[in-house]
N, C-alpha and C. Protein backbone atom coordinates (compact mmCIF):
# COMPACT_ATOMS: atom_id res chain seq x y z
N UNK A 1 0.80 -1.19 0.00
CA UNK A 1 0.00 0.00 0.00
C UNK A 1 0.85 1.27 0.00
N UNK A 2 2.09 1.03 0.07
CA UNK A 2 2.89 2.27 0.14
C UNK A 2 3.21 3.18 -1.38
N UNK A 3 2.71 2.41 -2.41
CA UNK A 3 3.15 2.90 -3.63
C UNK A 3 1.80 3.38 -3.89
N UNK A 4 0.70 3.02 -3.54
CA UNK A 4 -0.83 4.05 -3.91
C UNK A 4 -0.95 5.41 -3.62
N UNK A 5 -1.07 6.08 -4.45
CA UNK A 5 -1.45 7.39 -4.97
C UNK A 5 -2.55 7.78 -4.67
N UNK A 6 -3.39 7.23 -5.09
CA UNK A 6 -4.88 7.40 -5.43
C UNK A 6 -5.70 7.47 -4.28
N UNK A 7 -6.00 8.34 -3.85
CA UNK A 7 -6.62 8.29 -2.57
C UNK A 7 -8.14 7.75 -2.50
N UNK A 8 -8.19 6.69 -1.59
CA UNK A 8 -8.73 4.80 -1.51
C UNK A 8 -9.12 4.94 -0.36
N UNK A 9 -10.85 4.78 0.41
CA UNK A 9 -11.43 4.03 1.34
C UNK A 9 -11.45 3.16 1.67
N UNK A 10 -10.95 2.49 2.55
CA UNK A 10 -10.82 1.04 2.87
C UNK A 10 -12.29 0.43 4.27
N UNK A 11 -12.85 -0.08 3.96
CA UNK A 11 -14.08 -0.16 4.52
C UNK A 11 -14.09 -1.90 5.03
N UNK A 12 -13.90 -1.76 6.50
CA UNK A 12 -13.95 -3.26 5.94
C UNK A 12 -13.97 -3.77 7.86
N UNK A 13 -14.54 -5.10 7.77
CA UNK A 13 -14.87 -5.72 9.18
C UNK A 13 -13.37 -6.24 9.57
N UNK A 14 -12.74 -6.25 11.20
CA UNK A 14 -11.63 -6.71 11.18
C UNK A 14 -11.99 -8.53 11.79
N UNK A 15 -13.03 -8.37 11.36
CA UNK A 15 -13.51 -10.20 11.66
C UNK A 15 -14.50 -10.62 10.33
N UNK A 16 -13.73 -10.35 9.81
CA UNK A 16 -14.60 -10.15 7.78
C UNK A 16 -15.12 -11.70 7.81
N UNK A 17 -16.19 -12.12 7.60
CA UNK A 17 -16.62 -13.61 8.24
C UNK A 17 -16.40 -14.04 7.08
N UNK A 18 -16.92 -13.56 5.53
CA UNK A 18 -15.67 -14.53 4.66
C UNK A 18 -14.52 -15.01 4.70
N UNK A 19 -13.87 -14.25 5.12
CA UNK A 19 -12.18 -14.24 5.49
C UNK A 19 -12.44 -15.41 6.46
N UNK A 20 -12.97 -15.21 7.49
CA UNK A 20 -12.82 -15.95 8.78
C UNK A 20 -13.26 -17.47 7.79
N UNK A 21 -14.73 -17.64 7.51
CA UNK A 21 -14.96 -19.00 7.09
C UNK A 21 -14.47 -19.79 5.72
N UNK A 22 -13.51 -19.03 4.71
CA UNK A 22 -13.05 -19.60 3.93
C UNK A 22 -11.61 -19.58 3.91
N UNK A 23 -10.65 -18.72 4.36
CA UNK A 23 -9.27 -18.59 4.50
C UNK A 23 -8.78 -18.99 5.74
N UNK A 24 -9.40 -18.12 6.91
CA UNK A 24 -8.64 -18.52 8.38
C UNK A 24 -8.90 -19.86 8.91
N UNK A 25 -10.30 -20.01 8.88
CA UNK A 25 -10.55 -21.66 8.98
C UNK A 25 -11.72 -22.14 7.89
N UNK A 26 -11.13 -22.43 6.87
CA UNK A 26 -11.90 -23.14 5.88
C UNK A 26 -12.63 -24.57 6.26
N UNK A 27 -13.37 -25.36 6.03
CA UNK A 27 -14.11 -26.33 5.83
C UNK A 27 -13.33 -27.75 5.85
N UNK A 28 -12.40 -27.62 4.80
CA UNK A 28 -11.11 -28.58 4.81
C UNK A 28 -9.91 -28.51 6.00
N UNK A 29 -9.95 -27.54 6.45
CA UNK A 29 -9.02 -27.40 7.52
C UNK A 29 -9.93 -28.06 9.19
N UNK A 30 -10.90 -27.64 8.86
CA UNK A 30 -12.03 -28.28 10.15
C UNK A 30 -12.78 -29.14 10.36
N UNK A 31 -12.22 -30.80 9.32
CA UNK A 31 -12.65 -31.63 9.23
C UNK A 31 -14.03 -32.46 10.40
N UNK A 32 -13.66 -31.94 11.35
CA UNK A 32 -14.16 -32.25 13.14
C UNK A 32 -15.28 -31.21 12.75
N UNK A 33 -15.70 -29.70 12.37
CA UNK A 33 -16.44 -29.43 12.75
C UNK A 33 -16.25 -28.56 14.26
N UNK A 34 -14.84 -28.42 15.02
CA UNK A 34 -14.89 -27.54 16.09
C UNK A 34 -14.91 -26.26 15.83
N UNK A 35 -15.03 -25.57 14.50
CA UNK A 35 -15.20 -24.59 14.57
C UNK A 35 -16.90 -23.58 13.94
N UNK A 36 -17.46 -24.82 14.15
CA UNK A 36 -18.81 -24.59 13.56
C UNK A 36 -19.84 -23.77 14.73
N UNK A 37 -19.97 -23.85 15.88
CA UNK A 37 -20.58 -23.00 16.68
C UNK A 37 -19.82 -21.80 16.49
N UNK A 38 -18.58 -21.66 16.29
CA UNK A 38 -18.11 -20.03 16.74
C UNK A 38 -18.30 -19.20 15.16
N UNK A 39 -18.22 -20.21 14.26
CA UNK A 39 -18.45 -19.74 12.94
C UNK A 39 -20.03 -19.34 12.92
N UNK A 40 -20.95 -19.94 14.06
CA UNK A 40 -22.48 -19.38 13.39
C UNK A 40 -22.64 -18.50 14.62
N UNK A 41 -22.22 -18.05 15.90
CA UNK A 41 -22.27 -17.17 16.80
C UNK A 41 -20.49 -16.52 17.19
N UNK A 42 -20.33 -15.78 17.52
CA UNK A 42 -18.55 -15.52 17.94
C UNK A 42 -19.28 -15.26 19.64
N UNK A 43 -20.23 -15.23 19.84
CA UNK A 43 -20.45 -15.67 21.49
C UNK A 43 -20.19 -17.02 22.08
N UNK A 44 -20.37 -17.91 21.00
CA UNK A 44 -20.14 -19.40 21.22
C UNK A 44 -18.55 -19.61 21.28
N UNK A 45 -17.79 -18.83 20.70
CA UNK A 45 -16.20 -19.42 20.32
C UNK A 45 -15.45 -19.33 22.01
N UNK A 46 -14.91 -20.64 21.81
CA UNK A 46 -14.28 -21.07 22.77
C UNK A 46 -12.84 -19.73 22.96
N UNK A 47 -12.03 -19.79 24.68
CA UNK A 47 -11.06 -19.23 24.55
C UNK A 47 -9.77 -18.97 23.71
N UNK A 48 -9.69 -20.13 23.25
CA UNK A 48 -8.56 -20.64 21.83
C UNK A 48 -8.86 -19.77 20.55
N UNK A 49 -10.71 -20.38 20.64
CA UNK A 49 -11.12 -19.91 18.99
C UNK A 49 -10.47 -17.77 19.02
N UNK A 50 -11.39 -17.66 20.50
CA UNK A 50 -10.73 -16.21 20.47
C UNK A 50 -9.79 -15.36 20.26
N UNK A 51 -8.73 -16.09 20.89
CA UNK A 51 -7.37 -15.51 20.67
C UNK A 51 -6.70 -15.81 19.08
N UNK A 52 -7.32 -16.83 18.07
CA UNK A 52 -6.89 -16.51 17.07
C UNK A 52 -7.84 -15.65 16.35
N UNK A 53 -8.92 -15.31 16.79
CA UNK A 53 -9.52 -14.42 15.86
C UNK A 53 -8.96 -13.01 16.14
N UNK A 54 -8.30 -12.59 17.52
CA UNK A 54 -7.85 -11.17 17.64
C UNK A 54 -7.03 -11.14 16.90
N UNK A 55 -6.02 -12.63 16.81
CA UNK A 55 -4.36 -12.38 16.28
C UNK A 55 -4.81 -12.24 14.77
N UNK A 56 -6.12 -12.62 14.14
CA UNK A 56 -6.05 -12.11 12.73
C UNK A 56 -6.39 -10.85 12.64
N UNK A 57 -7.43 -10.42 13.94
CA UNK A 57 -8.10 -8.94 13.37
C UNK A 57 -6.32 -7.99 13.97
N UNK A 58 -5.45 -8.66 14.70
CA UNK A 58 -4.27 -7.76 15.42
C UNK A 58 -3.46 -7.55 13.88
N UNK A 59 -3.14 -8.70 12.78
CA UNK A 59 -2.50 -8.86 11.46
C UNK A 59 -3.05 -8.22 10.77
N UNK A 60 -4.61 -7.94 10.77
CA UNK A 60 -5.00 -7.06 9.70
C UNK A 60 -4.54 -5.43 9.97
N UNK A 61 -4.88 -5.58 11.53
CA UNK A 61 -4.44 -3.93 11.90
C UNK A 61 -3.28 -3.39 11.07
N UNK A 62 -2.06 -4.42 11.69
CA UNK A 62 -0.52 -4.19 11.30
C UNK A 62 -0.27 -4.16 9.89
N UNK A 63 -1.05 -4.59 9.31
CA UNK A 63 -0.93 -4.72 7.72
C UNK A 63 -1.57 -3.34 7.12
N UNK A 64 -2.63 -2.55 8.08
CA UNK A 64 -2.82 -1.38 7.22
C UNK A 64 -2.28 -0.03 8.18
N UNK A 65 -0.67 -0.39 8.61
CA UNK A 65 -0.45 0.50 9.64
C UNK A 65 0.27 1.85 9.24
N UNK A 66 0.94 1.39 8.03
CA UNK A 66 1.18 2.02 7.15
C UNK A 66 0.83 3.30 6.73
N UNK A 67 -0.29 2.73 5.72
CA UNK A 67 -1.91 3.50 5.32
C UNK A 67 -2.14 4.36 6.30
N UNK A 68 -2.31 3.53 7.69
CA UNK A 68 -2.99 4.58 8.68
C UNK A 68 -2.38 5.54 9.16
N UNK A 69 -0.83 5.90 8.87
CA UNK A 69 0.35 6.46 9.55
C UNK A 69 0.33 7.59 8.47
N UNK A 70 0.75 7.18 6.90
CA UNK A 70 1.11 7.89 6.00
C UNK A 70 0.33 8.50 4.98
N UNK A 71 -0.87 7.67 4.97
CA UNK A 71 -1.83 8.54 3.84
C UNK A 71 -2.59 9.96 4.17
N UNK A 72 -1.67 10.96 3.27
CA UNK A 72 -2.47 12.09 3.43
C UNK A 72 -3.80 12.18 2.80
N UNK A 73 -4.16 11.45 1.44
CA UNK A 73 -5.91 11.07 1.05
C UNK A 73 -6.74 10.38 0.75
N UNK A 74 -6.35 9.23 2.05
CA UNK A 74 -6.53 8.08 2.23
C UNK A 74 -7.97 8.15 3.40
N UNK A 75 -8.70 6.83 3.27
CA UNK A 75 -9.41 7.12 4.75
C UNK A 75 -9.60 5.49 5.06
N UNK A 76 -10.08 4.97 6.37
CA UNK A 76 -10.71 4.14 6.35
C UNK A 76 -11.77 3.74 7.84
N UNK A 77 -12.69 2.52 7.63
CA UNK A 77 -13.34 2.79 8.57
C UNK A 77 -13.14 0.74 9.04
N UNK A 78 -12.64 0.66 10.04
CA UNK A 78 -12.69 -0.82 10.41
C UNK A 78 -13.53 -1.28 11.59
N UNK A 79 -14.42 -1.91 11.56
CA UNK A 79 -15.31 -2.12 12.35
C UNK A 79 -14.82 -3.48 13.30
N UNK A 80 -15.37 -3.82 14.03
CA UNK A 80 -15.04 -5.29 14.59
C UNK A 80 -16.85 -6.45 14.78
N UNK A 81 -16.83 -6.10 13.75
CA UNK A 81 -18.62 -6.29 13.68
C UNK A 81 -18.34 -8.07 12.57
N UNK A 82 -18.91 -9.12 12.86
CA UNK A 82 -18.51 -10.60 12.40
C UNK A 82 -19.45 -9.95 10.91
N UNK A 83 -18.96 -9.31 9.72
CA UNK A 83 -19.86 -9.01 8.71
C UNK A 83 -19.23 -9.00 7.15
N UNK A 84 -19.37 -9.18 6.43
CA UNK A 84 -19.04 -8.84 4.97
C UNK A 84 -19.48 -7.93 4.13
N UNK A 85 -19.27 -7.91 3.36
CA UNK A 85 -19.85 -6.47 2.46
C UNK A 85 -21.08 -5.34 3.34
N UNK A 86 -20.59 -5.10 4.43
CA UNK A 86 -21.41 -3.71 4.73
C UNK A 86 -21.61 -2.64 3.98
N UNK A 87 -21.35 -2.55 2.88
CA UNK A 87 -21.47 -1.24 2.51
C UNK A 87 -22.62 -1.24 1.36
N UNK A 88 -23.18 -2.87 1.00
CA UNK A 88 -23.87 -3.15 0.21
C UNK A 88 -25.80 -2.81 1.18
N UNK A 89 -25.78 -3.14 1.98
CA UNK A 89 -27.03 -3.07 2.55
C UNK A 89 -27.50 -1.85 3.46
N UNK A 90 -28.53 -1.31 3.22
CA UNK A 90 -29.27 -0.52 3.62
C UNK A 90 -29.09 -0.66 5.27
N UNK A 91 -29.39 -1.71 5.91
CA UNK A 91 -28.76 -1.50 7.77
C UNK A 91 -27.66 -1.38 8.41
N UNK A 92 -26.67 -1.49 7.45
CA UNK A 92 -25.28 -1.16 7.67
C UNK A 92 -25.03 0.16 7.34
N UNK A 93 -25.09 0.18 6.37
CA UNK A 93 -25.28 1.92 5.57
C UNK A 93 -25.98 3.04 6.20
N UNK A 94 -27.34 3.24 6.48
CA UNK A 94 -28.06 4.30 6.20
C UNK A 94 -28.71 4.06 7.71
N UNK A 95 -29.00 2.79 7.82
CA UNK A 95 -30.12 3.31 8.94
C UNK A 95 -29.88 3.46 10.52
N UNK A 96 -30.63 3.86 11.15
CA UNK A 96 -29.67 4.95 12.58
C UNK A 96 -29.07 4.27 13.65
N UNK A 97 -29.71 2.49 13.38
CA UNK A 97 -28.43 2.17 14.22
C UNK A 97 -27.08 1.53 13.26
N UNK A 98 -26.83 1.51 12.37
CA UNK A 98 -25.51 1.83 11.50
C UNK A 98 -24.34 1.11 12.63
N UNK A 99 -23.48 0.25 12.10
CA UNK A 99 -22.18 0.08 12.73
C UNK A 99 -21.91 1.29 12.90
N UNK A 100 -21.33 1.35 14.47
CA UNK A 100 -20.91 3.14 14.72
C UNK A 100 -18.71 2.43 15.50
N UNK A 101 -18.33 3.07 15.22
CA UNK A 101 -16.95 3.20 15.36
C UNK A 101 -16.38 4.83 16.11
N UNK A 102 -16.33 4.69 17.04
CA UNK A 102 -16.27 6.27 17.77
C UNK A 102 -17.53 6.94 17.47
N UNK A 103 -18.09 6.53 17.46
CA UNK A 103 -19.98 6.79 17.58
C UNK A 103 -19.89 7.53 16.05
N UNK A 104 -19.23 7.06 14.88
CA UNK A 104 -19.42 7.66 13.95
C UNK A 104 -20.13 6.06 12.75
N UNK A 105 -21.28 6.42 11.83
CA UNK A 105 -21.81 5.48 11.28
C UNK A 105 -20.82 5.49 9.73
N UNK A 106 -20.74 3.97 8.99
CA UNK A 106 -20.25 3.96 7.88
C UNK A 106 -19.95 5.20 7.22
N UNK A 107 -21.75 5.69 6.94
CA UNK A 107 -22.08 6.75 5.65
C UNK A 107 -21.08 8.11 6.06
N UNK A 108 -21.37 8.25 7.63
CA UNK A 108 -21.03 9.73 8.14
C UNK A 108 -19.27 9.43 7.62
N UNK A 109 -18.62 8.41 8.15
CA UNK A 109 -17.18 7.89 7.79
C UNK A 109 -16.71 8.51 6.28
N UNK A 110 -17.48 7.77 5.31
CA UNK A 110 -17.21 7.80 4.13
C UNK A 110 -17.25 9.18 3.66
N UNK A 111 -18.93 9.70 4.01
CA UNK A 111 -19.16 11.03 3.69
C UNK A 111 -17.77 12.37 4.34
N UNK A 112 -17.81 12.32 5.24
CA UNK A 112 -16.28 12.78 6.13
C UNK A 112 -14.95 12.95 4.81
N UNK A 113 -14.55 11.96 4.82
CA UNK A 113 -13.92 11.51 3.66
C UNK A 113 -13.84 11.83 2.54
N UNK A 114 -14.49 11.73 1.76
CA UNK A 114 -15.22 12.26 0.44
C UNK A 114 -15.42 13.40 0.17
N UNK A 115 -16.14 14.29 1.29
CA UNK A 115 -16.22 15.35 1.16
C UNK A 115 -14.93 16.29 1.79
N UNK A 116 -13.95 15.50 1.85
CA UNK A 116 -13.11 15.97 2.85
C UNK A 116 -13.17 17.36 3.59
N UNK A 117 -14.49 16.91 4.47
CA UNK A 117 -14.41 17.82 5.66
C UNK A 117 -13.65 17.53 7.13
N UNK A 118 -12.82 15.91 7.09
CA UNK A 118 -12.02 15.41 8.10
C UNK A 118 -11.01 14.30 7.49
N UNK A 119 -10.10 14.51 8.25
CA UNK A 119 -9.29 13.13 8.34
C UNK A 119 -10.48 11.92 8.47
N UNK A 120 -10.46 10.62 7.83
CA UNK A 120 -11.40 9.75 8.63
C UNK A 120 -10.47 8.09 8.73
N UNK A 121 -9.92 7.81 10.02
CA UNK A 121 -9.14 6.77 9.87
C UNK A 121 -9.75 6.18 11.52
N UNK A 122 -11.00 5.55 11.06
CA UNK A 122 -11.45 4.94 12.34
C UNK A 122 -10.98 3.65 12.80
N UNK A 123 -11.01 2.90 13.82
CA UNK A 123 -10.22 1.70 13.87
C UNK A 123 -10.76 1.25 15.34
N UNK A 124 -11.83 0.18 15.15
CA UNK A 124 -12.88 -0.13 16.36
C UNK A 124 -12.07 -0.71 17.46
N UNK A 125 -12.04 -0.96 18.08
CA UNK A 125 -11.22 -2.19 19.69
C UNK A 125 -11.82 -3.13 19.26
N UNK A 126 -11.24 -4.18 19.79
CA UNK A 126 -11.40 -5.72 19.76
C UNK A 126 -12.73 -6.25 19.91
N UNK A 127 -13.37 -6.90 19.59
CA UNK A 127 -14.51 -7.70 19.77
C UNK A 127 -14.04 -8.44 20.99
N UNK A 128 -15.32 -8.24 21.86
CA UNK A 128 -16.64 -7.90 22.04
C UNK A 128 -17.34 -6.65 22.45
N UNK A 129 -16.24 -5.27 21.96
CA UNK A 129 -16.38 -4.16 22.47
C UNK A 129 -17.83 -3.20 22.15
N UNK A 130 -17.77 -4.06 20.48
CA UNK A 130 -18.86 -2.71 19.70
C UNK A 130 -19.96 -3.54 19.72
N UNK A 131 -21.33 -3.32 20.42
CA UNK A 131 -22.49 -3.46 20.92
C UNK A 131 -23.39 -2.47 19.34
N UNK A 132 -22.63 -1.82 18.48
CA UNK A 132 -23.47 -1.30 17.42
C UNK A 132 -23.40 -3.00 15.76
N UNK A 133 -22.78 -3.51 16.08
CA UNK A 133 -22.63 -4.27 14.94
C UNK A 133 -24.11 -5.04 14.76
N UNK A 134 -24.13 -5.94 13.49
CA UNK A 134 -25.32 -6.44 13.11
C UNK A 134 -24.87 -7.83 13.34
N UNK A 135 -23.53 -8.14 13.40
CA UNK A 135 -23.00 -9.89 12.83
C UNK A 135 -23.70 -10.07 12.34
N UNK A 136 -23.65 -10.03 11.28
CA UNK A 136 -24.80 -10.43 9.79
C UNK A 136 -23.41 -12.28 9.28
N UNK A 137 -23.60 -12.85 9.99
CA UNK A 137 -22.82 -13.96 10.07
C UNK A 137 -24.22 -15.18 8.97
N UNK A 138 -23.42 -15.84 8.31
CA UNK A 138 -23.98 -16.73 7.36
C UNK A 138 -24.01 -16.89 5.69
């Protein structure tokens, strides 16, 4: 990300449940099935399951630390919400309870941004902190 120019929103869950159910623990990797309750609730995931889901959402951090340090027209908004494409649906997006990240919603994030009336480089705490998410998990 250090060679981008182009000033780029990065929008994105740091427990992206695609990510989580096809890369971090795919199907073939979980032959047993122990990771099938925490994959359909993250209230269900055992202490173990937990600590690798921070150490991926801790790798994603470090991977856009960069970005978050050096981009002067750059923005992004990382939620800790178990979700995928938020930016596609109307309850993530628009409506008033909205994933909020420093009590700020997606749209207000983006809009911020865009309109550059602010810096916008939000970056939620760890799950189980944000009580605004949908876990739109499935």
């Amino acid at each position: 990300m250090t060679y981008i120019k182009t000033p780029f929103f990065i929008l994105n869950s740091a427990y992206d449940v695609y990510q989580f159910n096809h890369i971090l623990v795919p199907p073939s990797s979980d032959l047993h099935g122990h990771w099938n309750g925490c994959k359909l609730n993250p209230a269900a995931c055992n202490t173990d399951q937990i600590a690798i889901l921070q150490a991926f959402r801790k790798d994603m951090i470090a991977a856009l630390r960069l970005f978050f340090e050096n981009s002067g027209s750059g923005g992004m908004f990382i939620n800790s919400c178990f979700a995928h494409c938020q930016s596609e649906s109307q309850d993530t997006w628009l409506s008033a309870d909205s994933p909020r990240v420093q009590n700020k919603t997606i749209v207000e994030a983006v809009g911020d941004w865009y309109f550059e009336r602010r810096v916008t480089m939000e970056i939620d705490c760890a799950y189980p902190c944000d009580s605004s998410c949908h876990n739109l998990i499935g």
